[in-house]
N, C-alpha and C. Protein backbone atom coordinates (compact mmCIF):
# COMPACT_ATOMS: atom_id res chain seq x y z
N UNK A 1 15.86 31.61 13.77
CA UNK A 1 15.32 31.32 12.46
C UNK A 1 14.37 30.13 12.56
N UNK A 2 13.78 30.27 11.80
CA UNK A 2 12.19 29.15 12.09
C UNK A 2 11.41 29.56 10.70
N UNK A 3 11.39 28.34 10.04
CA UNK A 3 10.77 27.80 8.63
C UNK A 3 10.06 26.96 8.66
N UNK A 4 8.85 27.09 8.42
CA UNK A 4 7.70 25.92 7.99
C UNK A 4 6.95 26.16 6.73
N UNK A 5 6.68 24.84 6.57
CA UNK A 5 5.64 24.46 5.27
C UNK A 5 5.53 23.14 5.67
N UNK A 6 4.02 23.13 4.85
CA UNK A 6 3.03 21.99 5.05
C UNK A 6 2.02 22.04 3.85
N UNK A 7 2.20 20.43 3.64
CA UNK A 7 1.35 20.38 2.24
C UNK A 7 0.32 18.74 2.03
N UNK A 8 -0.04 18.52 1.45
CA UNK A 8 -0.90 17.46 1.80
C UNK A 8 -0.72 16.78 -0.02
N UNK A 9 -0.78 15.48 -0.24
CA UNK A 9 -0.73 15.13 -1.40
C UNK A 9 -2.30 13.17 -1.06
N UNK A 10 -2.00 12.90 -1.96
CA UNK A 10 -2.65 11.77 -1.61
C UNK A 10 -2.02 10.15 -1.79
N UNK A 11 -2.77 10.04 -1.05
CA UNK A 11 -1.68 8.58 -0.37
C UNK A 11 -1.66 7.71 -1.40
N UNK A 12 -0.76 7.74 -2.32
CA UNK A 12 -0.83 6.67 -3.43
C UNK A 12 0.60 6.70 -3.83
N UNK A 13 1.33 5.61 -3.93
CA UNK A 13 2.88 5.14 -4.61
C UNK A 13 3.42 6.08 -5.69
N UNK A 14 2.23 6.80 -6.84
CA UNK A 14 2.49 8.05 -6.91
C UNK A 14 3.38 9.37 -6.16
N UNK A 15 2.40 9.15 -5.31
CA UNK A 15 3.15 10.54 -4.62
C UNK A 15 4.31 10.75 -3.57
N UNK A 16 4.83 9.47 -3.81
CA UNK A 16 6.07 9.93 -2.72
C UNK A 16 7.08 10.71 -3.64
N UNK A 17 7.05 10.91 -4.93
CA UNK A 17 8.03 11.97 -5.46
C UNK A 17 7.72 12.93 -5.77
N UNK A 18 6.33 13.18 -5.65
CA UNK A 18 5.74 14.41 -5.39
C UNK A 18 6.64 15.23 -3.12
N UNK A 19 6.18 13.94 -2.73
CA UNK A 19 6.52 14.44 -1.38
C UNK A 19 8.29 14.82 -1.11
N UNK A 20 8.89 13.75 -1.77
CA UNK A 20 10.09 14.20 -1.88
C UNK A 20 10.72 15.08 -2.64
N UNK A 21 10.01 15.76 -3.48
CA UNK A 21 10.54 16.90 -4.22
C UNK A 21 10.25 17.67 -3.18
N UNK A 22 8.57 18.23 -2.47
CA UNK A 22 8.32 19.61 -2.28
C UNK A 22 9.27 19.56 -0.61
N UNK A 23 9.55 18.23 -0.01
CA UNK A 23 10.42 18.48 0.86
C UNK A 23 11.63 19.10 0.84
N UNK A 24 12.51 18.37 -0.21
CA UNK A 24 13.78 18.62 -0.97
C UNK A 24 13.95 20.01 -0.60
N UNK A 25 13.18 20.75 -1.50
CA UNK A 25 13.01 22.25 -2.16
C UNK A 25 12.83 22.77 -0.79
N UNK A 26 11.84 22.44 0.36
CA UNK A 26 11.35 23.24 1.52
C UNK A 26 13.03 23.17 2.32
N UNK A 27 13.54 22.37 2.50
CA UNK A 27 14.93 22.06 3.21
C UNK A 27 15.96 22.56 2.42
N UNK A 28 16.37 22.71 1.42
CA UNK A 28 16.97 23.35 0.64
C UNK A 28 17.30 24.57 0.92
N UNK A 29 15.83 25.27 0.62
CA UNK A 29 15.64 26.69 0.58
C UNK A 29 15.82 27.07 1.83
N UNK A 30 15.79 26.58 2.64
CA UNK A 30 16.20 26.39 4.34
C UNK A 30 17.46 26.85 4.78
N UNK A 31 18.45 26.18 4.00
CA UNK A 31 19.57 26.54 4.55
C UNK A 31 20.23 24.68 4.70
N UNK A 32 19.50 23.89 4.83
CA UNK A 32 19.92 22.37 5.06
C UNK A 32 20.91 21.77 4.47
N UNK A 33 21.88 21.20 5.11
CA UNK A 33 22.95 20.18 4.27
C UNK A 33 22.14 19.60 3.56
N UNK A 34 23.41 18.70 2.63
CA UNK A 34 22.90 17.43 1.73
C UNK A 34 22.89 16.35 2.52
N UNK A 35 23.49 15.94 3.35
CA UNK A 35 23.26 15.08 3.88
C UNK A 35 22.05 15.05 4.93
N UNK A 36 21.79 16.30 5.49
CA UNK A 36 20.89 16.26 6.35
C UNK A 36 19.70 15.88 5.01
N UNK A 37 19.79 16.53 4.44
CA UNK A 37 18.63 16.42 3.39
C UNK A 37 18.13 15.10 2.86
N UNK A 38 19.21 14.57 2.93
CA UNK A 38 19.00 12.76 2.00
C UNK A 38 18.69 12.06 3.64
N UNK A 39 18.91 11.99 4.64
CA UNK A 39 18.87 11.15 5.59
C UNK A 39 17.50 11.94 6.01
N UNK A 40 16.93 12.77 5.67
CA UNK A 40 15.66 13.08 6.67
C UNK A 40 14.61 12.48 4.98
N UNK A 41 14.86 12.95 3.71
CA UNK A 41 14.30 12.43 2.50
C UNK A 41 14.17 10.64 3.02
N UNK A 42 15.26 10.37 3.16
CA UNK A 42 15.33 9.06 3.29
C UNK A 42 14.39 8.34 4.68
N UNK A 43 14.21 8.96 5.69
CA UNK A 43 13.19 8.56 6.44
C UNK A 43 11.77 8.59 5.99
N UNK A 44 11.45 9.83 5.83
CA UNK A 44 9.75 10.18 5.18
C UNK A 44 9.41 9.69 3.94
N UNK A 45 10.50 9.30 3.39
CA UNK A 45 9.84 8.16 2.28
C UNK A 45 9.44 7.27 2.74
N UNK A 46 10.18 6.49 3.66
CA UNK A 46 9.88 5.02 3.99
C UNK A 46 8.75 5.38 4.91
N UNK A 47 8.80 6.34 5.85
CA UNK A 47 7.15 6.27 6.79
C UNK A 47 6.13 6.70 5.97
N UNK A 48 6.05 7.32 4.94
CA UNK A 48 5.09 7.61 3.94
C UNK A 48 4.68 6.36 2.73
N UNK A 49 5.80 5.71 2.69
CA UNK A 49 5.42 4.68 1.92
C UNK A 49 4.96 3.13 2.99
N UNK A 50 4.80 3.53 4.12
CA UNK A 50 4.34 2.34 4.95
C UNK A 50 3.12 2.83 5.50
N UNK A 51 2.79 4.17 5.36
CA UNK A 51 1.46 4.81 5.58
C UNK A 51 0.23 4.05 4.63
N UNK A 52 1.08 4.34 2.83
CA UNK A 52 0.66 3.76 2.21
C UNK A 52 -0.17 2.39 1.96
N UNK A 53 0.87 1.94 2.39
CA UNK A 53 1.12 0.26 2.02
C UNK A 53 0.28 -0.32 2.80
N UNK A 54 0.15 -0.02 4.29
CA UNK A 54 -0.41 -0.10 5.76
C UNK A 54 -1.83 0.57 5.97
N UNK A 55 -1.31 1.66 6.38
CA UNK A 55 -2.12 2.70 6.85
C UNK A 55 -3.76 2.34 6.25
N UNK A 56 -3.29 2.93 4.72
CA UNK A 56 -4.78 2.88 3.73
C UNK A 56 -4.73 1.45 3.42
N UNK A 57 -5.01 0.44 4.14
CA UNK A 57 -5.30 -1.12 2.91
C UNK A 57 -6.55 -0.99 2.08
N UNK A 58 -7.35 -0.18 2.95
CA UNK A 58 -8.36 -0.42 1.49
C UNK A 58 -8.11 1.19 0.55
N UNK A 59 -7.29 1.60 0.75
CA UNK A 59 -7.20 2.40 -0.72
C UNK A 59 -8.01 4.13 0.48
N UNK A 60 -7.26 5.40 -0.74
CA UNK A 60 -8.10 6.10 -0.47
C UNK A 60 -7.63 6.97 0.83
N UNK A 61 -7.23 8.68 0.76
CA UNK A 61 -6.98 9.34 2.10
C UNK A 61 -5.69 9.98 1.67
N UNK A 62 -5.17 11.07 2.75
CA UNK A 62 -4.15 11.50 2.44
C UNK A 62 -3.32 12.01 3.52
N UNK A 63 -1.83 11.95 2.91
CA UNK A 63 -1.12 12.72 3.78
C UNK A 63 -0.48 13.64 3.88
N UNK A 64 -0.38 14.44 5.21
CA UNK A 64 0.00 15.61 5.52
C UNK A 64 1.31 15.76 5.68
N UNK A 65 2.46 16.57 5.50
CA UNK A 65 3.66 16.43 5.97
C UNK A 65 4.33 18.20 6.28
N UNK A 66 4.16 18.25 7.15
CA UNK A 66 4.95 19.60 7.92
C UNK A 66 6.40 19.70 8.49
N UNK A 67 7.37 20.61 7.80
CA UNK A 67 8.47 20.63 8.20
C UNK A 67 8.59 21.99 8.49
N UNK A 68 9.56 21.77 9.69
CA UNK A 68 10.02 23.17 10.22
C UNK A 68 11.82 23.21 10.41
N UNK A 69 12.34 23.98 9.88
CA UNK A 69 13.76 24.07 10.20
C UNK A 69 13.96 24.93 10.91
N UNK A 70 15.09 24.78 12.15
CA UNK A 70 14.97 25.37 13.12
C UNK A 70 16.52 25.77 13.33
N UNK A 71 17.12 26.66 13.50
CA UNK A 71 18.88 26.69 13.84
C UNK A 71 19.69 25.35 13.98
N UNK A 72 19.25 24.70 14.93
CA UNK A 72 19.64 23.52 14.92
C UNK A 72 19.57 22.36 14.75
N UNK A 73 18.17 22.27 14.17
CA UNK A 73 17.86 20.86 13.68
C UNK A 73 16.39 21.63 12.80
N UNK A 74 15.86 19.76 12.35
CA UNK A 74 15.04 20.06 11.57
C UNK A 74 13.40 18.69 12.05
N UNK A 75 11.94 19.65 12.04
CA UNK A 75 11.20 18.50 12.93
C UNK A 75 10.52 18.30 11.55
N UNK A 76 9.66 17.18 11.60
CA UNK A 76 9.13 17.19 10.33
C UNK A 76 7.81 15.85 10.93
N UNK A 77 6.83 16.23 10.13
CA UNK A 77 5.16 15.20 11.33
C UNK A 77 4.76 14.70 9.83
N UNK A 78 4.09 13.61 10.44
CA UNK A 78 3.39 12.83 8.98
C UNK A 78 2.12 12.81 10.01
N UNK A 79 1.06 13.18 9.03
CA UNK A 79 -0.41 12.74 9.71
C UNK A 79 -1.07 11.97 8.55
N UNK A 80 -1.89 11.74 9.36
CA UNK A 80 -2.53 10.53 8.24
C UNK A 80 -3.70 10.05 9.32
N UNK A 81 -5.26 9.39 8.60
CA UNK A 81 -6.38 9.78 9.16
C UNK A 81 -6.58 7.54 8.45
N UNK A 82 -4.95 7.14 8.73
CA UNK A 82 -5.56 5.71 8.22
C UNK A 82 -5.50 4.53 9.25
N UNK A 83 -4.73 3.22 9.58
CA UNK A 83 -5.36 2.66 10.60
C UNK A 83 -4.18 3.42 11.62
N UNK A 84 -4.99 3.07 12.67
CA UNK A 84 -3.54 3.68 13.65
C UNK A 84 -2.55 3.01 14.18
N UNK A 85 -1.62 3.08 14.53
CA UNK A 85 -0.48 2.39 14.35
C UNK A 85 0.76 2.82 14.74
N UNK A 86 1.32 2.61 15.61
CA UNK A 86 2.65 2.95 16.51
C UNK A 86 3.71 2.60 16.26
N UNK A 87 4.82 3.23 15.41
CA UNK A 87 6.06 2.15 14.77
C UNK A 87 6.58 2.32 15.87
N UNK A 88 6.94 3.05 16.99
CA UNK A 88 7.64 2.80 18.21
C UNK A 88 7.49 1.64 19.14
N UNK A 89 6.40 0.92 18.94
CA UNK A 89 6.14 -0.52 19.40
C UNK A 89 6.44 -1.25 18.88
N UNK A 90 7.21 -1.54 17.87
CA UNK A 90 7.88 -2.16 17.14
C UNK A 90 9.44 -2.64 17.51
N UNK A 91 10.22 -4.02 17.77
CA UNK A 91 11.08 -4.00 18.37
C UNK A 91 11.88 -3.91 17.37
N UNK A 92 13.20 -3.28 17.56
CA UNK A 92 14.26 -3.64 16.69
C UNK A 92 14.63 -4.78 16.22
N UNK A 93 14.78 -4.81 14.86
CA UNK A 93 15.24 -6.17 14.06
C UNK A 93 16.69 -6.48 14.50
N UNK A 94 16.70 -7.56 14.76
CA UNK A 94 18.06 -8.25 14.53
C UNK A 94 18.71 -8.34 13.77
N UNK A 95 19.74 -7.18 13.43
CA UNK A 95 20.26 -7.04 11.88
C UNK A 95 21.75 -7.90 12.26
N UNK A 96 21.96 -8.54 13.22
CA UNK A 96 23.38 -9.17 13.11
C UNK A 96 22.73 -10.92 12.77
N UNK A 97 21.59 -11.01 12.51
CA UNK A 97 21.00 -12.41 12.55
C UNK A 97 21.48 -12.20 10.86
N UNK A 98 21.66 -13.92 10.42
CA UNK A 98 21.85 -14.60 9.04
C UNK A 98 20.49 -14.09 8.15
N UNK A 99 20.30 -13.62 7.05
CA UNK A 99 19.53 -13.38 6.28
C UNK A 99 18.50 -14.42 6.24
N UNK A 100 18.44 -15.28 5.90
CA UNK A 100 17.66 -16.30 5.94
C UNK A 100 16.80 -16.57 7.16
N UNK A 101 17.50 -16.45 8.30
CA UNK A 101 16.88 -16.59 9.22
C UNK A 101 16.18 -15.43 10.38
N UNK A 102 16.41 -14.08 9.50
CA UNK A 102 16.37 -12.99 10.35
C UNK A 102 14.54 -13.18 9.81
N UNK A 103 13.59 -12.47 10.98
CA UNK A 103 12.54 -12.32 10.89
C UNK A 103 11.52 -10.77 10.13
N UNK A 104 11.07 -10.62 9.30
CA UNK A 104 10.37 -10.15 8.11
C UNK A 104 10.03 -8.92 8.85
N UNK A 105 10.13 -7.91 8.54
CA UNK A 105 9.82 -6.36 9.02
C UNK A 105 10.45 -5.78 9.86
N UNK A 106 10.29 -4.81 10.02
CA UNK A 106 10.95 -3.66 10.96
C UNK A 106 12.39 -3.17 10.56
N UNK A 107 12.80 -3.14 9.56
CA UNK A 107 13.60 -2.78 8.51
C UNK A 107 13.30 -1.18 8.35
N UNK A 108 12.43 -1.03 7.62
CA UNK A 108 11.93 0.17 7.80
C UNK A 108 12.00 1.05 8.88
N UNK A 109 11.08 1.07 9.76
CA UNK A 109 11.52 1.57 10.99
C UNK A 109 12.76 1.83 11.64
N UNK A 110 13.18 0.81 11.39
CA UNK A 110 14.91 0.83 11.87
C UNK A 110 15.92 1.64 10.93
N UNK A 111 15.15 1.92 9.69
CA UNK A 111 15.96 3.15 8.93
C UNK A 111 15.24 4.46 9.56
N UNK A 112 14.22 4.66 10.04
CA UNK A 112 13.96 5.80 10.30
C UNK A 112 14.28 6.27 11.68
N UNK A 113 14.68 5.09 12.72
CA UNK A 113 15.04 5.77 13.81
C UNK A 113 16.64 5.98 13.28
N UNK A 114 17.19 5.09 12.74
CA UNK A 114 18.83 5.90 12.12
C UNK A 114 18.83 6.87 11.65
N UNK A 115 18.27 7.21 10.84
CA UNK A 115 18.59 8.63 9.90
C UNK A 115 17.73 9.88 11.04
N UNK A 116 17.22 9.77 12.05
CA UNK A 116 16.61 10.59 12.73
C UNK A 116 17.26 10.45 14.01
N UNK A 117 17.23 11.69 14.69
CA UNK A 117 17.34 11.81 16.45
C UNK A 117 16.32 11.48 17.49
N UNK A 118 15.05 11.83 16.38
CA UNK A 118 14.10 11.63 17.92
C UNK A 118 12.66 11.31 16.78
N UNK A 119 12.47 10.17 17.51
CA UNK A 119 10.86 9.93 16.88
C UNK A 119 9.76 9.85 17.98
N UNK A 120 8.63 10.17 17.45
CA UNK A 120 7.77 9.93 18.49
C UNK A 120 6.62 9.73 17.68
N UNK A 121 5.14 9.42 17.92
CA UNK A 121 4.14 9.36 17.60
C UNK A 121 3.29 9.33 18.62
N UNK A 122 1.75 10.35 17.93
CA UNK A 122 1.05 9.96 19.28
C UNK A 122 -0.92 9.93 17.95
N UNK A 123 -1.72 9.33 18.53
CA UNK A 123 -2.95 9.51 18.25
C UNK A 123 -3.82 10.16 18.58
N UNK A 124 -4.62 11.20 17.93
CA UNK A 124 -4.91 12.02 18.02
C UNK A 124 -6.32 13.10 17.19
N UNK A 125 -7.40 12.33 17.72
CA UNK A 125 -8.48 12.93 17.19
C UNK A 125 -8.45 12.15 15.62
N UNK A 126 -8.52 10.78 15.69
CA UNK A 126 -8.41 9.93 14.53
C UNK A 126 -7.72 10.40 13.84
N UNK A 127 -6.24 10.70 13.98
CA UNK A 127 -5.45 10.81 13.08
C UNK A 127 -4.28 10.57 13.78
N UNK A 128 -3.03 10.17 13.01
CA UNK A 128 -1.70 9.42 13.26
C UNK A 128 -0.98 10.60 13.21
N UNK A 129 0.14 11.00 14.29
CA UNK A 129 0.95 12.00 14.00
C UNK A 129 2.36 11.13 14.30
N UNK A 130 2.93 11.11 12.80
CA UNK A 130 4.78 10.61 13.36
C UNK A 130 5.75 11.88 13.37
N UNK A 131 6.42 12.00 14.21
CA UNK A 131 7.18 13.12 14.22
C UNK A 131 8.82 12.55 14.92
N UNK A 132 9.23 13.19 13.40
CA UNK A 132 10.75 12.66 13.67
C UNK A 132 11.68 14.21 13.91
N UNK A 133 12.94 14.11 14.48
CA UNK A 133 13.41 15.57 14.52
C UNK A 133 14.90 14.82 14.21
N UNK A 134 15.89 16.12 13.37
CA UNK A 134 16.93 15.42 13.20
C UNK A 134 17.72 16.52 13.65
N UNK A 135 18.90 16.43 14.22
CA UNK A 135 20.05 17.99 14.90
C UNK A 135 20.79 17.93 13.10
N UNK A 136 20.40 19.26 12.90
CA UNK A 136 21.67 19.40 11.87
C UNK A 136 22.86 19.67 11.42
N UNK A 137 23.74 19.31 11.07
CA UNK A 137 25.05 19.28 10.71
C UNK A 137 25.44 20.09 9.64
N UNK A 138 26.66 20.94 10.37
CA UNK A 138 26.63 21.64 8.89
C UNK A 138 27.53 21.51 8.11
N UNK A 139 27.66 22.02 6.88
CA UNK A 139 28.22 21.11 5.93
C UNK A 139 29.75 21.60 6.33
N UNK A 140 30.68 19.93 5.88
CA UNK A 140 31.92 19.87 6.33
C UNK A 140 32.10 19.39 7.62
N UNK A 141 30.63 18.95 8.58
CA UNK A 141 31.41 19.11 9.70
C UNK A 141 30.41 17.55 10.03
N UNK A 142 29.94 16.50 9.21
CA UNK A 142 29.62 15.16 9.08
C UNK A 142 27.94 14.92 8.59
């Protein structure tokens, strides 16, 4: 079994509930747990909303998001044509450090390699491809 869809919206704080609905519905209709569903929702928000935030600083562009569900897991790519940018070079935050003194970013990231199995990114004909894959679980069984 093998399901895809791919849709493109535009990169504005707007549309991440545009993106998280037509995901929802694409994984859903899939066959996908809830939990798989909220922990992969819960990644592509945050890399879509740092696409945002990041990606476009001066405004303007859009992104792509393709998911495929597959028997056993589920892959899902963010492209985007804004600066380029490698969250895998990014070191893990020190989340056992004191609040106060822990250092500013990579929070994000560090939710998306949790809620995911495998991330990767590569650049590619001026455009950013993040591609996360998650093994899915089926329901009852975590």
């Amino acid at each position: 079994m093998k399901a895809c869809r791919e849709f493109t919206v535009e990169a504005a704080m707007e549309s991440l509930s545009e993106i998280a609905a037509l995901l929802e519905d694409h994984l859903r209709e899939s066959g996908v747990g809830e939990k798989d569903i909220f922990e992969i929702g819960l990644a592509v928000d945050e890399a879509c909303a740092n696409i945002i935030l990041y990606g476009y600083r001066e405004g303007g562009g859009n992104i792509s998001v393709s998911s495929c569900v597959r028997n056993h897991q589920v892959e899902v790519t963010i492209s985007d044509r804004g600066v380029p940018f490698d969250p895998l070079t990014v070191p893990p935050p020190d989340i056992a450090a004191d609040v106060d003194h822990r250092k500013i970013g990579g929070l994000g990231i560090h939710l998306i390699r949790s809620m995911t199995d495998q991330v990767s990114y590569r650049y590619q004909g001026g455009t950013n491809h993040l591609t996360m894959v998650k093994e899915r679980h089926h329901e009852g069984c975590g």
